[in-house]
Each structure stands twice: as structure tokens, then as C-alpha cells.
PDB file of N, CA and C in Angstrom:
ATOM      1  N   UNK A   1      97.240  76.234 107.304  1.00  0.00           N
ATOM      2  CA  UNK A   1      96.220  77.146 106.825  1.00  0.00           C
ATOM      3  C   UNK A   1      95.614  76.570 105.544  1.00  0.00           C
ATOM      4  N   UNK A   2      94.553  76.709 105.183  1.00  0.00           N
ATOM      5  CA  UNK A   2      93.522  76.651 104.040  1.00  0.00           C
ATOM      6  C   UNK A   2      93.658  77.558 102.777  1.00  0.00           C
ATOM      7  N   UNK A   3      93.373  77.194 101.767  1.00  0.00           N
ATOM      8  CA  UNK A   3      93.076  78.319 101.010  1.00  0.00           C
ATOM      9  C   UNK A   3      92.268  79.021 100.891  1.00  0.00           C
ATOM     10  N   UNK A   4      91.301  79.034 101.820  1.00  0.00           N
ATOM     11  CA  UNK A   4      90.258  80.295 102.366  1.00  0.00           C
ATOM     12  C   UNK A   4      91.331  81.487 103.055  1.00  0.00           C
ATOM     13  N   UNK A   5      91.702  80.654 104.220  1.00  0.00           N
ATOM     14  CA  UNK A   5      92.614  81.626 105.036  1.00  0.00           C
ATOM     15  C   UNK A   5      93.458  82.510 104.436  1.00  0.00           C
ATOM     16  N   UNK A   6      94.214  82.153 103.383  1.00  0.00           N
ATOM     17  CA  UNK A   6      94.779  82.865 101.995  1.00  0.00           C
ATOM     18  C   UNK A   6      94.105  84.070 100.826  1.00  0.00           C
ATOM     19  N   UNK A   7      92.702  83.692 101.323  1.00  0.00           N
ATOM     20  CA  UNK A   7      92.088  84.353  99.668  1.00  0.00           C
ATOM     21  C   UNK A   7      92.712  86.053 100.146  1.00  0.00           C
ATOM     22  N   UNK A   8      92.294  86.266 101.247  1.00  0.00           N
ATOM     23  CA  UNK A   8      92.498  87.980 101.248  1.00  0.00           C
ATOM     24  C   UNK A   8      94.258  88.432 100.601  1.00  0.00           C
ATOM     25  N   UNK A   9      94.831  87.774 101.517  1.00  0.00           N
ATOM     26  CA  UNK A   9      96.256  88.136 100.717  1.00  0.00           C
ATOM     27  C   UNK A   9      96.679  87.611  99.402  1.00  0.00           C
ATOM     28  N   UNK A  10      96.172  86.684  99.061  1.00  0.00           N
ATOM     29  CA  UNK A  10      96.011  86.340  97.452  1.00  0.00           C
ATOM     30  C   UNK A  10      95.317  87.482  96.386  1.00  0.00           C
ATOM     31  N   UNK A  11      94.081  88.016  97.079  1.00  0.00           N
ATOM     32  CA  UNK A  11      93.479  89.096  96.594  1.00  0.00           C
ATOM     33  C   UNK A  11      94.399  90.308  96.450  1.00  0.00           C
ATOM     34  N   UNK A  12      95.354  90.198  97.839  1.00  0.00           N
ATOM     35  CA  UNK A  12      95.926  91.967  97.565  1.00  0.00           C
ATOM     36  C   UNK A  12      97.386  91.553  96.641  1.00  0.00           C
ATOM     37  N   UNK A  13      97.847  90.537  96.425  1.00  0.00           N
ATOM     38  CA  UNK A  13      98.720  90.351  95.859  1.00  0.00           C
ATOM     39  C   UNK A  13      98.516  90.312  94.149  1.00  0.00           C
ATOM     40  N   UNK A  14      97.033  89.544  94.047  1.00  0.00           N
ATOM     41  CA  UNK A  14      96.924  90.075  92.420  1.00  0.00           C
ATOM     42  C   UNK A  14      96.286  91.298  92.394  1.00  0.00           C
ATOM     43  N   UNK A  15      96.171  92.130  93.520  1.00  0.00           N
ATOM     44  CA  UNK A  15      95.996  93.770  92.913  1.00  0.00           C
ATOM     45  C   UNK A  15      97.063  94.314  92.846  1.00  0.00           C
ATOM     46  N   UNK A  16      97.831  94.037  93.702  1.00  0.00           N
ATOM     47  CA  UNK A  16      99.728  94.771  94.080  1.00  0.00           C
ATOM     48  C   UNK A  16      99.917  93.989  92.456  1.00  0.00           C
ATOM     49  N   UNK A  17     100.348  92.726  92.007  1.00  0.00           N
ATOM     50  CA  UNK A  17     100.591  92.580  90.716  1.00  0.00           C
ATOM     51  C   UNK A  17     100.478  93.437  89.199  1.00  0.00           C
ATOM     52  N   UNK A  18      98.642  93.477  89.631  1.00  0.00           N
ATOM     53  CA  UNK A  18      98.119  94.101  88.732  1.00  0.00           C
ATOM     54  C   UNK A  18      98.663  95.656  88.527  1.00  0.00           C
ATOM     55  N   UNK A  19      98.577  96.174  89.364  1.00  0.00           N
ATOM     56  CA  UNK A  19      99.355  97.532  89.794  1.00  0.00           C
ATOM     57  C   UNK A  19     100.055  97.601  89.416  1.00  0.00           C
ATOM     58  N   UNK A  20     101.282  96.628  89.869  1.00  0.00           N
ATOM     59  CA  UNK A  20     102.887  97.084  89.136  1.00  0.00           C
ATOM     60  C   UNK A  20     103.356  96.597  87.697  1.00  0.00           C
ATOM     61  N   UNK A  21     102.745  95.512  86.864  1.00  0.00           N
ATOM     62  CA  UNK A  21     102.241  95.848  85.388  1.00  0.00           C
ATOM     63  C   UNK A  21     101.718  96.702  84.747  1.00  0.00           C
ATOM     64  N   UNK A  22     101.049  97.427  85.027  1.00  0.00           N
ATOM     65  CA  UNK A  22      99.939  98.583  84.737  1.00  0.00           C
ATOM     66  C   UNK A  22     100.881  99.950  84.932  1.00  0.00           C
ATOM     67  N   UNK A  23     101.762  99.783  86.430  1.00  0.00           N
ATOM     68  CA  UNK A  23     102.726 100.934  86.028  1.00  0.00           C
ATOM     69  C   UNK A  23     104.058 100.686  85.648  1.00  0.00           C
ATOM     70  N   UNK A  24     104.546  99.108  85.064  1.00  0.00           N
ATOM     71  CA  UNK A  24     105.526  98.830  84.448  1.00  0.00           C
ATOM     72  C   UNK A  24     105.493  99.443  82.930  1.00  0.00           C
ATOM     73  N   UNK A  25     104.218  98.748  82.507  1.00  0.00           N
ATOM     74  CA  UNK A  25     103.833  99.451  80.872  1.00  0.00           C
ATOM     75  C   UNK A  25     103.366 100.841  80.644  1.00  0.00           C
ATOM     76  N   UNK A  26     102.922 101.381  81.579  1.00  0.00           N
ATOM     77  CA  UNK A  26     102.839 103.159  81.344  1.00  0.00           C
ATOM     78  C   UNK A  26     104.287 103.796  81.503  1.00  0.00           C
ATOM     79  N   UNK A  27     105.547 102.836  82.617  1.00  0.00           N
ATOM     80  CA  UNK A  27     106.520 103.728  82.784  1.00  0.00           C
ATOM     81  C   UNK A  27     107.762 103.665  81.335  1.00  0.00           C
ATOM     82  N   UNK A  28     106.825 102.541  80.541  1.00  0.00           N
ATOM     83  CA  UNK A  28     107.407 102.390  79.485  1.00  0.00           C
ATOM     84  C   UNK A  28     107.434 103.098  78.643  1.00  0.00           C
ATOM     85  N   UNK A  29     105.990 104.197  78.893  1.00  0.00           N
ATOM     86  CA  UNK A  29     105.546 104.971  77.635  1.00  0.00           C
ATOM     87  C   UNK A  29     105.856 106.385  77.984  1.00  0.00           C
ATOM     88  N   UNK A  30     106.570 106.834  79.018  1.00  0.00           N
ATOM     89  CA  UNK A  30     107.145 107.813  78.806  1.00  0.00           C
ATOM     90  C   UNK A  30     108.149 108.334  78.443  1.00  0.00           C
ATOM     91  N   UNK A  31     108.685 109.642  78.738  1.00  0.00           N
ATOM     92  CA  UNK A  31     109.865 110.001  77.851  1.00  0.00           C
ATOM     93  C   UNK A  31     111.068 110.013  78.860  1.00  0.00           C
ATOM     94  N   UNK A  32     111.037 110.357  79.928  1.00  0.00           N
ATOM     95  CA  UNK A  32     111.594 109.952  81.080  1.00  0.00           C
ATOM     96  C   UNK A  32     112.332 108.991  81.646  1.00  0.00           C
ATOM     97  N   UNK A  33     112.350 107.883  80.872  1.00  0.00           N
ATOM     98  CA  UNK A  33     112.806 106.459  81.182  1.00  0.00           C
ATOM     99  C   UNK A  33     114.031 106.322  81.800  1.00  0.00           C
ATOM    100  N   UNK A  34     114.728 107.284  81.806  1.00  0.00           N
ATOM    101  CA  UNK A  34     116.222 106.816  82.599  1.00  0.00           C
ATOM    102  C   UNK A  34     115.580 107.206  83.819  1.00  0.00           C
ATOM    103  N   UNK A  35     114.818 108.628  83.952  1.00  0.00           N
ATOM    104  CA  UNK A  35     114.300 108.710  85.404  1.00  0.00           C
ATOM    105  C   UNK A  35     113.898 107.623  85.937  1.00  0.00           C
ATOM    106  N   UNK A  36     113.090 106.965  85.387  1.00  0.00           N
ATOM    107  CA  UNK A  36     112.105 105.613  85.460  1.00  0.00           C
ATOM    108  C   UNK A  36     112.516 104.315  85.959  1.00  0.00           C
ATOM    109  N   UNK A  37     113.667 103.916  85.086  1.00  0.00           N
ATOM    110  CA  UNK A  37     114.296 102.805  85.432  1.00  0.00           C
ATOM    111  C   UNK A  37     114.227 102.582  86.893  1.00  0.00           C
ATOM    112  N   UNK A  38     114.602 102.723  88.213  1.00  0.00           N
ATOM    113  CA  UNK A  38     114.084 101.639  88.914  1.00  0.00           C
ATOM    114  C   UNK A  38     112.936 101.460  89.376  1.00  0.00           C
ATOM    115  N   UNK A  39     112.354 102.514  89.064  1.00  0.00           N
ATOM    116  CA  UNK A  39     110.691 102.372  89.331  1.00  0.00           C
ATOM    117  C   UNK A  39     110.072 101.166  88.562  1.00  0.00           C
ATOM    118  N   UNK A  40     110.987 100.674  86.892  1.00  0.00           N
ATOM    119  CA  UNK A  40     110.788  99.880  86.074  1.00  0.00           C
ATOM    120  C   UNK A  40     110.926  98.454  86.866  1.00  0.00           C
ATOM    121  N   UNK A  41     112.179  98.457  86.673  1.00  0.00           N
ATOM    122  CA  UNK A  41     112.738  97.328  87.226  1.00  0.00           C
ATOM    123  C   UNK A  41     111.894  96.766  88.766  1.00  0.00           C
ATOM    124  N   UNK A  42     111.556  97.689  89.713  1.00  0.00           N
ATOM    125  CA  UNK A  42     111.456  97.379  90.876  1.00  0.00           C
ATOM    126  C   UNK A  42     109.709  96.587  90.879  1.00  0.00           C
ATOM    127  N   UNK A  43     109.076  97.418  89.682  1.00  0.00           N
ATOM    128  CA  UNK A  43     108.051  97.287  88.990  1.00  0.00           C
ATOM    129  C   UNK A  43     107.869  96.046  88.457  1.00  0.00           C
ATOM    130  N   UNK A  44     108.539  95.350  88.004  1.00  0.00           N
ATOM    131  CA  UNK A  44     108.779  93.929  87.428  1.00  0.00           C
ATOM    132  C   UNK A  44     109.143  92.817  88.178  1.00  0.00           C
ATOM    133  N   UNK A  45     109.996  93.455  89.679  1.00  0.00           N
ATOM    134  CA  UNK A  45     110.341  92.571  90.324  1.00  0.00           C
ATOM    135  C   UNK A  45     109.269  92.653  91.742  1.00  0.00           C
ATOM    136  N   UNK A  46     108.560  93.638  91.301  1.00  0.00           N
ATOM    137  CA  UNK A  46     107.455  93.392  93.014  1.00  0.00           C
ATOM    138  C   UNK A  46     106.313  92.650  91.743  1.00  0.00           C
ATOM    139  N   UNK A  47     106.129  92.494  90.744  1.00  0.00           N
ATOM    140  CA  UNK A  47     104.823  91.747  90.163  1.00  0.00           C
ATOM    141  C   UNK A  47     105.364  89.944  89.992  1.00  0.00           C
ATOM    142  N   UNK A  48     106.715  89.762  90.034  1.00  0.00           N
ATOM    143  CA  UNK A  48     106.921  88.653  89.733  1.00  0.00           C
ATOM    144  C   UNK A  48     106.760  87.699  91.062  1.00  0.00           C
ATOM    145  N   UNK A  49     107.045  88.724  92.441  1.00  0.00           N
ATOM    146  CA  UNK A  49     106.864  87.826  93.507  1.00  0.00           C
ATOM    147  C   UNK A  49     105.577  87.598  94.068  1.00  0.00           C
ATOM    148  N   UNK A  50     105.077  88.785  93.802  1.00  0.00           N
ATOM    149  CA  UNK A  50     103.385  88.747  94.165  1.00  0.00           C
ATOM    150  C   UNK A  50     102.745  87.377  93.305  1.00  0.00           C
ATOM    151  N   UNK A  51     103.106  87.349  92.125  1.00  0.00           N
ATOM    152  CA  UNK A  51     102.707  86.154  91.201  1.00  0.00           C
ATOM    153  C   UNK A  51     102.693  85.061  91.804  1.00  0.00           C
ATOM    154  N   UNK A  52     104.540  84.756  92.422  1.00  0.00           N
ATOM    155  CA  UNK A  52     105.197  83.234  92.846  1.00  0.00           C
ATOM    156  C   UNK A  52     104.404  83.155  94.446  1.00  0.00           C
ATOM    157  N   UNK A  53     103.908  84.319  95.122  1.00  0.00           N
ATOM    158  CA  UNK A  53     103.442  84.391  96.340  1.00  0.00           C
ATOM    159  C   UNK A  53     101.810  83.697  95.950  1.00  0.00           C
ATOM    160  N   UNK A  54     101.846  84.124  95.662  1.00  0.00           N
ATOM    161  CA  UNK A  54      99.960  83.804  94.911  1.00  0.00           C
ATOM    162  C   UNK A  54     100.072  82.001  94.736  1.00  0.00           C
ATOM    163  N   UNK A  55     101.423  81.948  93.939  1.00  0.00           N
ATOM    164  CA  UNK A  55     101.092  80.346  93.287  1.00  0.00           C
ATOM    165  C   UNK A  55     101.076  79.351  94.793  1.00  0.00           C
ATOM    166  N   UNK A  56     102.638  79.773  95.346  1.00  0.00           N
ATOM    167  CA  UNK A  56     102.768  79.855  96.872  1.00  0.00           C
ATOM    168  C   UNK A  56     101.570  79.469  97.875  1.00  0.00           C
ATOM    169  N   UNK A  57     100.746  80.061  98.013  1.00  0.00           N
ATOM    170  CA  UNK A  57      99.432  79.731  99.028  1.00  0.00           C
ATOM    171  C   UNK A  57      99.083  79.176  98.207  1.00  0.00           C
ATOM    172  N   UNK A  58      98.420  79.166  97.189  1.00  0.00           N
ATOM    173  CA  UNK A  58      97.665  78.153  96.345  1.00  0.00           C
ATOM    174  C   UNK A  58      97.716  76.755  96.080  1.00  0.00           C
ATOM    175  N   UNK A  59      99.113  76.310  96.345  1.00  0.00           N
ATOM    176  CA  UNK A  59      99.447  75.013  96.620  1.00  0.00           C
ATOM    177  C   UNK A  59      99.900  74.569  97.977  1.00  0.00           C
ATOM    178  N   UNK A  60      99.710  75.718  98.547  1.00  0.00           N
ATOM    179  CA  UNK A  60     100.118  74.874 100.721  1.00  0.00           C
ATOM    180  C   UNK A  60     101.365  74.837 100.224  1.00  0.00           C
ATOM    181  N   UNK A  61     102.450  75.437  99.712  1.00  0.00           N
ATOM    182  CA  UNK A  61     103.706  75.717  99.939  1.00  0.00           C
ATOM    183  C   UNK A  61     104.393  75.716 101.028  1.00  0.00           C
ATOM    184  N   UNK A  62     105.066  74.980 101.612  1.00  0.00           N
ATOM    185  CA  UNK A  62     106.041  74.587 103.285  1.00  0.00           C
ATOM    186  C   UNK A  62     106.828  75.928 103.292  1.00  0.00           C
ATOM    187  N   UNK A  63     106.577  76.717 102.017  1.00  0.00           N
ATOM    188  CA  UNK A  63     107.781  77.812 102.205  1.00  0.00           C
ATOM    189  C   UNK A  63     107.150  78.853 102.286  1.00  0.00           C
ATOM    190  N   UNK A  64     105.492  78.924 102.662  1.00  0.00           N
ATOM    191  CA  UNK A  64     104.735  80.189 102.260  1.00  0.00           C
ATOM    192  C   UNK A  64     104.760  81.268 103.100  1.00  0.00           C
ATOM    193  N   UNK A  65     105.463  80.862 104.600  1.00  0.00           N
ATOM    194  CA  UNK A  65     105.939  82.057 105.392  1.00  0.00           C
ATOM    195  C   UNK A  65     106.885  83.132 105.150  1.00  0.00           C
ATOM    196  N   UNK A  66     108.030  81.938 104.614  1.00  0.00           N
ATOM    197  CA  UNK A  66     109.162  82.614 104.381  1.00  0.00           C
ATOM    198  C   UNK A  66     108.826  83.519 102.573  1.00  0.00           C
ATOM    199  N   UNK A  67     108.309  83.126 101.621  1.00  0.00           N
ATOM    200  CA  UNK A  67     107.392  83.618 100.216  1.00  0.00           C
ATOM    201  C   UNK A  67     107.039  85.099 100.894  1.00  0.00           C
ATOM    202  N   UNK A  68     106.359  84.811 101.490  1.00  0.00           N
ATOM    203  CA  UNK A  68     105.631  85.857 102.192  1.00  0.00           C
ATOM    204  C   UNK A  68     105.895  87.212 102.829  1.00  0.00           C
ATOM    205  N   UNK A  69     106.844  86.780 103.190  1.00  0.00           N
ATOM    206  CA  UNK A  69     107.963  87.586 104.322  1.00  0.00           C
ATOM    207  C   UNK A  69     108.749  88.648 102.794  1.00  0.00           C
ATOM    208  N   UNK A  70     109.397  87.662 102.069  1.00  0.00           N
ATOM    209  CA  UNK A  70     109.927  88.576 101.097  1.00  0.00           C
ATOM    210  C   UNK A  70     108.963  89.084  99.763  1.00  0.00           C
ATOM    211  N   UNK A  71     107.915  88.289  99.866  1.00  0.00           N
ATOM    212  CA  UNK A  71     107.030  89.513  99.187  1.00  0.00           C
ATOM    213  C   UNK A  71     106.909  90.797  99.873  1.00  0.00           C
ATOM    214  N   UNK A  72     106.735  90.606 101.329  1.00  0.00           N
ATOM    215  CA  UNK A  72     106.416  92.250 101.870  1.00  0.00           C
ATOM    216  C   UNK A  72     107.418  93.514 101.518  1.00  0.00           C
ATOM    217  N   UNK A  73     108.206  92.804 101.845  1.00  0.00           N
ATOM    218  CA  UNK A  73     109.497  93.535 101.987  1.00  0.00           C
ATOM    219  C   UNK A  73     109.999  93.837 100.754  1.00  0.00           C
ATOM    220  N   UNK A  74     109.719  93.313  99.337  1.00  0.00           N
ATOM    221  CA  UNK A  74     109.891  93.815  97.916  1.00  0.00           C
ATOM    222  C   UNK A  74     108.905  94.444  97.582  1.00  0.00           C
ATOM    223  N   UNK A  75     107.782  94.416  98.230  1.00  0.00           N
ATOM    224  CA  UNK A  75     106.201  95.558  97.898  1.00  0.00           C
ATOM    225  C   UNK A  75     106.672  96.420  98.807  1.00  0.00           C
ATOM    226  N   UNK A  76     106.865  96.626  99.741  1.00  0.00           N
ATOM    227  CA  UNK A  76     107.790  97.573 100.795  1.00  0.00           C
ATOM    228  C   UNK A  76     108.919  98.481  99.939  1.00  0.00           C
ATOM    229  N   UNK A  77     109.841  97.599  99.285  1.00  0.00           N
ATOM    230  CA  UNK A  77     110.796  98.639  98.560  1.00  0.00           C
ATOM    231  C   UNK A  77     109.990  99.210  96.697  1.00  0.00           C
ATOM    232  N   UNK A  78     109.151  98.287  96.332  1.00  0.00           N
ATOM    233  CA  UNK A  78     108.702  98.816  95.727  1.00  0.00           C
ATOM    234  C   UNK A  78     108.149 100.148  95.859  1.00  0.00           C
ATOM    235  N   UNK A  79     107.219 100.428  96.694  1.00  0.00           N
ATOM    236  CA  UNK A  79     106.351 101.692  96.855  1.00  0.00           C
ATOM    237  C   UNK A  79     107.329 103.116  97.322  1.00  0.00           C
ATOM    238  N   UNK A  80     108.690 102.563  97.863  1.00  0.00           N
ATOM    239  CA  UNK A  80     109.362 103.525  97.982  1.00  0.00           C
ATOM    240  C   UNK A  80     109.946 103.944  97.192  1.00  0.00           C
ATOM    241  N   UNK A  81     110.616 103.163  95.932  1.00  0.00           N
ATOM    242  CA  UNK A  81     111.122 103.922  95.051  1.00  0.00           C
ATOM    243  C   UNK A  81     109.638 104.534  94.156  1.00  0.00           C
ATOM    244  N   UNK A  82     108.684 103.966  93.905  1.00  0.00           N
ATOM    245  CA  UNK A  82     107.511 104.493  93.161  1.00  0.00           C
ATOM    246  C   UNK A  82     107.146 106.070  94.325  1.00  0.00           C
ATOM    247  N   UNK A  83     107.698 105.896  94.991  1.00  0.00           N
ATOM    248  CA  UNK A  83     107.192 107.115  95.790  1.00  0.00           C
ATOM    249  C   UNK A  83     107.966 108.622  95.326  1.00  0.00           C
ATOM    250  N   UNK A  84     109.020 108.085  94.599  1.00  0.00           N
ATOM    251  CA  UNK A  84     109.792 109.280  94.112  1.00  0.00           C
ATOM    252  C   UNK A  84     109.081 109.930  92.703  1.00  0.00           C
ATOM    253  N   UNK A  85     107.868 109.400  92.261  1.00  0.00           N
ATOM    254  CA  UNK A  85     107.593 109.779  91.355  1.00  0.00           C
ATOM    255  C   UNK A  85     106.140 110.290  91.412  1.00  0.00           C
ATOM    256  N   UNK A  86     105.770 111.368  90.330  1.00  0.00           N
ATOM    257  CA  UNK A  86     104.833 112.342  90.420  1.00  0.00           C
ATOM    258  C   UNK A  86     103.041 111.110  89.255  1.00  0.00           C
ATOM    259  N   UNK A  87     103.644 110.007  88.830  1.00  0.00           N
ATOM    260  CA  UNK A  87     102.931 110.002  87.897  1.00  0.00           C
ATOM    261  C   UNK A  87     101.700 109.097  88.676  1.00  0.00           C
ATOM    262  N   UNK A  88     100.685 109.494  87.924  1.00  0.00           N
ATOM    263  CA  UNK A  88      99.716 108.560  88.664  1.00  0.00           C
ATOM    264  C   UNK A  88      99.525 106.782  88.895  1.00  0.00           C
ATOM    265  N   UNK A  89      99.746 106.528  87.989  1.00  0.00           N
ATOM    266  CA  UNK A  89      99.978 104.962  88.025  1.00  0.00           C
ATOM    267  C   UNK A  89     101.376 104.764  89.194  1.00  0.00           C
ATOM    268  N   UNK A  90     101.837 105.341  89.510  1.00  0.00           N
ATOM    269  CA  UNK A  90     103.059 104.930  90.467  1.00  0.00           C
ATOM    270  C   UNK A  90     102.201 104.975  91.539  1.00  0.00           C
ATOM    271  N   UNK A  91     101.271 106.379  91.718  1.00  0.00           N
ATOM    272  CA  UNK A  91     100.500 106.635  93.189  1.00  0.00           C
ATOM    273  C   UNK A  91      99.878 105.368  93.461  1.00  0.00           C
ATOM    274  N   UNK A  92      99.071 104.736  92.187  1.00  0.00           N
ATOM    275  CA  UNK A  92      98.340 103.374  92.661  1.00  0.00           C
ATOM    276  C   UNK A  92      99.221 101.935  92.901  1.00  0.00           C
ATOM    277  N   UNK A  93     100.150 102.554  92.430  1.00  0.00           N
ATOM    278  CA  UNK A  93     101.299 100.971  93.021  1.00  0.00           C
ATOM    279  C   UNK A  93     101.516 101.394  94.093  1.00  0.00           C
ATOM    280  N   UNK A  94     102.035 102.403  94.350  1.00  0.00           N
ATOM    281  CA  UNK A  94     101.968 102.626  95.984  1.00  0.00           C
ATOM    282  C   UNK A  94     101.142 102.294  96.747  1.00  0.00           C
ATOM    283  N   UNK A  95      99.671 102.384  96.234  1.00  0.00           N
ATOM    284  CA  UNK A  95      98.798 102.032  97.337  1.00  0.00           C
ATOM    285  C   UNK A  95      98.782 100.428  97.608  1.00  0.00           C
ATOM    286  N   UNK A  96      98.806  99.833  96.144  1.00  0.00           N
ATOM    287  CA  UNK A  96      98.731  98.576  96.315  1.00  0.00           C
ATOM    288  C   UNK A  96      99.747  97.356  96.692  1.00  0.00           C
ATOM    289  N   UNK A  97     100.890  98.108  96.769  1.00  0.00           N
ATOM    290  CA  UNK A  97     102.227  97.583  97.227  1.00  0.00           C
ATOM    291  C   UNK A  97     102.343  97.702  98.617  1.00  0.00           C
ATOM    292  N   UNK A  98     101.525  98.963  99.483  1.00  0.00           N
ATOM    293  CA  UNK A  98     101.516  98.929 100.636  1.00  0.00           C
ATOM    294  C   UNK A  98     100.711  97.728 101.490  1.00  0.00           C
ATOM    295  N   UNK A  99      99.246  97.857 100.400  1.00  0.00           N
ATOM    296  CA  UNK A  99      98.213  96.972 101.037  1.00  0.00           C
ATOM    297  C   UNK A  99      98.468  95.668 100.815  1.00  0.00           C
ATOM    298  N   UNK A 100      99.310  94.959 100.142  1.00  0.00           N
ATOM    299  CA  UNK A 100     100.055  93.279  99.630  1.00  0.00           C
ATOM    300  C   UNK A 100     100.964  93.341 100.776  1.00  0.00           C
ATOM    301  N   UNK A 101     101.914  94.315 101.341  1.00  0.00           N
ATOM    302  CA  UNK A 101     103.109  94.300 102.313  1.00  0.00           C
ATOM    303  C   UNK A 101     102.455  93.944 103.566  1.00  0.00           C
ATOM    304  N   UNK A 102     101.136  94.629 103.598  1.00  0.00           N
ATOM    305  CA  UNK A 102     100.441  94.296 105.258  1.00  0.00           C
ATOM    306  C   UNK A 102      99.970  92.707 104.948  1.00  0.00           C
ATOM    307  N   UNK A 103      99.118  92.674 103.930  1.00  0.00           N
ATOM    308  CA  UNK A 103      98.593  90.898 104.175  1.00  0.00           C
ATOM    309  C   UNK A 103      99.442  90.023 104.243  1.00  0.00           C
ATOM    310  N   UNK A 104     100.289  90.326 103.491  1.00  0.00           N
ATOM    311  CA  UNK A 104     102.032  89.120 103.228  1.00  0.00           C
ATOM    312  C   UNK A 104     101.970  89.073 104.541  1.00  0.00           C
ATOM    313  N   UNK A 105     102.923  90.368 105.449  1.00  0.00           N
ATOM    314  CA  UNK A 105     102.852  89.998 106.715  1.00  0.00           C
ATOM    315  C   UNK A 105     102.404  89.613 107.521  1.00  0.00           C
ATOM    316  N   UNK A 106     101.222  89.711 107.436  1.00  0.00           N
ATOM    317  CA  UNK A 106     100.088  89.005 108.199  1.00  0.00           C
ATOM    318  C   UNK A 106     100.310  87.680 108.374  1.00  0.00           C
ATOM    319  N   UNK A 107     100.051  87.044 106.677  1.00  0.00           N
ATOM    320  CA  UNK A 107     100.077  85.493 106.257  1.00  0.00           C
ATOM    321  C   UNK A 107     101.477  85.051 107.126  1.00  0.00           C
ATOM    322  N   UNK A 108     102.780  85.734 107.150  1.00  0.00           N
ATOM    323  CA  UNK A 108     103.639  85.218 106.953  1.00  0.00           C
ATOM    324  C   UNK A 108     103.617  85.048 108.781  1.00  0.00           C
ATOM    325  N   UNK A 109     103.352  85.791 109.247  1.00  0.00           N
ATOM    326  CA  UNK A 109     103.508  85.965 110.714  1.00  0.00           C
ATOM    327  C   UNK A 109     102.640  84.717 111.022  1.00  0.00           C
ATOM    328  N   UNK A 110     101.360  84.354 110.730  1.00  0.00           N
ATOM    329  CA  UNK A 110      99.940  83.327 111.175  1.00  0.00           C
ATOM    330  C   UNK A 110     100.759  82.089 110.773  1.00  0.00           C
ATOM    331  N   UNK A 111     101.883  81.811 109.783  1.00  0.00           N
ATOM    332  CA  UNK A 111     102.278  80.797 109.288  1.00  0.00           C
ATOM    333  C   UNK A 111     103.319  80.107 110.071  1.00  0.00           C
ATOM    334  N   UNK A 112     104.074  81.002 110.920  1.00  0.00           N
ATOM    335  CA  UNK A 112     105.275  81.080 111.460  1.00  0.00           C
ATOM    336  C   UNK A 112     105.124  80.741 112.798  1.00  0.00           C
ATOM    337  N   UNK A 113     103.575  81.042 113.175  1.00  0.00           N
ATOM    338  CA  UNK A 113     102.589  80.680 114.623  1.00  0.00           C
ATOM    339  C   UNK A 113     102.557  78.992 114.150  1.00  0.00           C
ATOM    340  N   UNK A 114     101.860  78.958 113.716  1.00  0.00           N
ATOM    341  CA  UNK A 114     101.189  77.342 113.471  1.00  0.00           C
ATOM    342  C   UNK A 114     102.618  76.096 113.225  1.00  0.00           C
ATOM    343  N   UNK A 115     103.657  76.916 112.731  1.00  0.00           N
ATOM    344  CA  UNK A 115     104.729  75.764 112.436  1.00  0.00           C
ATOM    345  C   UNK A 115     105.417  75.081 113.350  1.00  0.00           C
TER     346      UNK A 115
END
């Protein structure tokens, strides 16, 4: 695959990123924080793979199926624990953790064809 073929899930992965920074540092600013914690944590760890997924296609990575595969599936558990919570910035990681879980899969499935 190309890095054309990539841009869309590259796209939803720096929004899923963007997302779960955005509700890493708001879940920082509440008072709630023990509630919070794995929404935190899970928060930090679905933006770090979306990142390494991103760098991943960007260089034709031999490993970008398998990258891929476990990005979904950590934007997948991300949105579920963010799902336990009422605050709005969680609602938009949810959305965007869902929509990174479908393209990952996508990528990862088209990658797994061609090999």
C-alpha cells in the first residue's frame, strides 16, 4: 500500500489522538480523578498508539497490519471505559476512538490481503 491508501486512517488516528489528549488533560482538571483514572490512563495509552500507528504507515512499516490490528482494539477498549463517563470530552473520545478502530481495521485487514 501507498501512503495515499493510508491518509484516511492516518486522518482518523490523529483525530482519535487528538481526542484522547484533549480528554487526558480535561480528565486532569477535575475533581473526580480516582473516578477518572482509567479513563486517564487508557487515555494516554489509546493516544500513544494512534501516534506509533500514524508513524507506522508513514514509513511502509512490514508491521503495519499487525500496528493496526492493536491500535483498534486499544481505541476499542478505550471508548469503553470512556463510556462509563458522563463528561463531554469522554463522549468525543468515544466517537473518535470508535471511528480510528474501524479504519485501523480496515488498513489492517487490506494489509493482511496483499501479504
Amino acid at each position: 500500500m501507498t501512503p495515499i491508501q493510508y491518509q484516511e486512517c492516518i486522518d482518523a488516528c490523529i483525530k482519535c489522538m487528538n481526542a484522547c489528549n484533549y480528554s487526558y488533560v480535561s480528565s486532569l482538571k477535575k475533581y473526580d480523578l480516582e473516578l477518572l483514572r482509567d479513563t486517564i490512563r487508557m487515555d494516554r495509552e489509546c493516544a500513544d498508539i494512534c501516534g506509533y500507528a500514524i508513524q507506522a504507515m508513514s514509513r511502509q512499516s512490514p508491521f503495519v497490519a499487525e500496528i493496526c490490528r492493536l491500535c483498534a482494539e486499544i481505541c476499542e477498549a478505550c471508548a469503553e471505559v470512556c463510556s462509563l463517563n458522563v463528561h463531554t470530552h469522554c463522549k468525543d473520545c468515544i466517537e473518535a476512538c470508535r471511528e480510528c478502530a474501524e479504519a485501523c481495521r480496515q488498513i489492517s485487514e487490506a494489509v493482511a490481503v496483499y501479504a
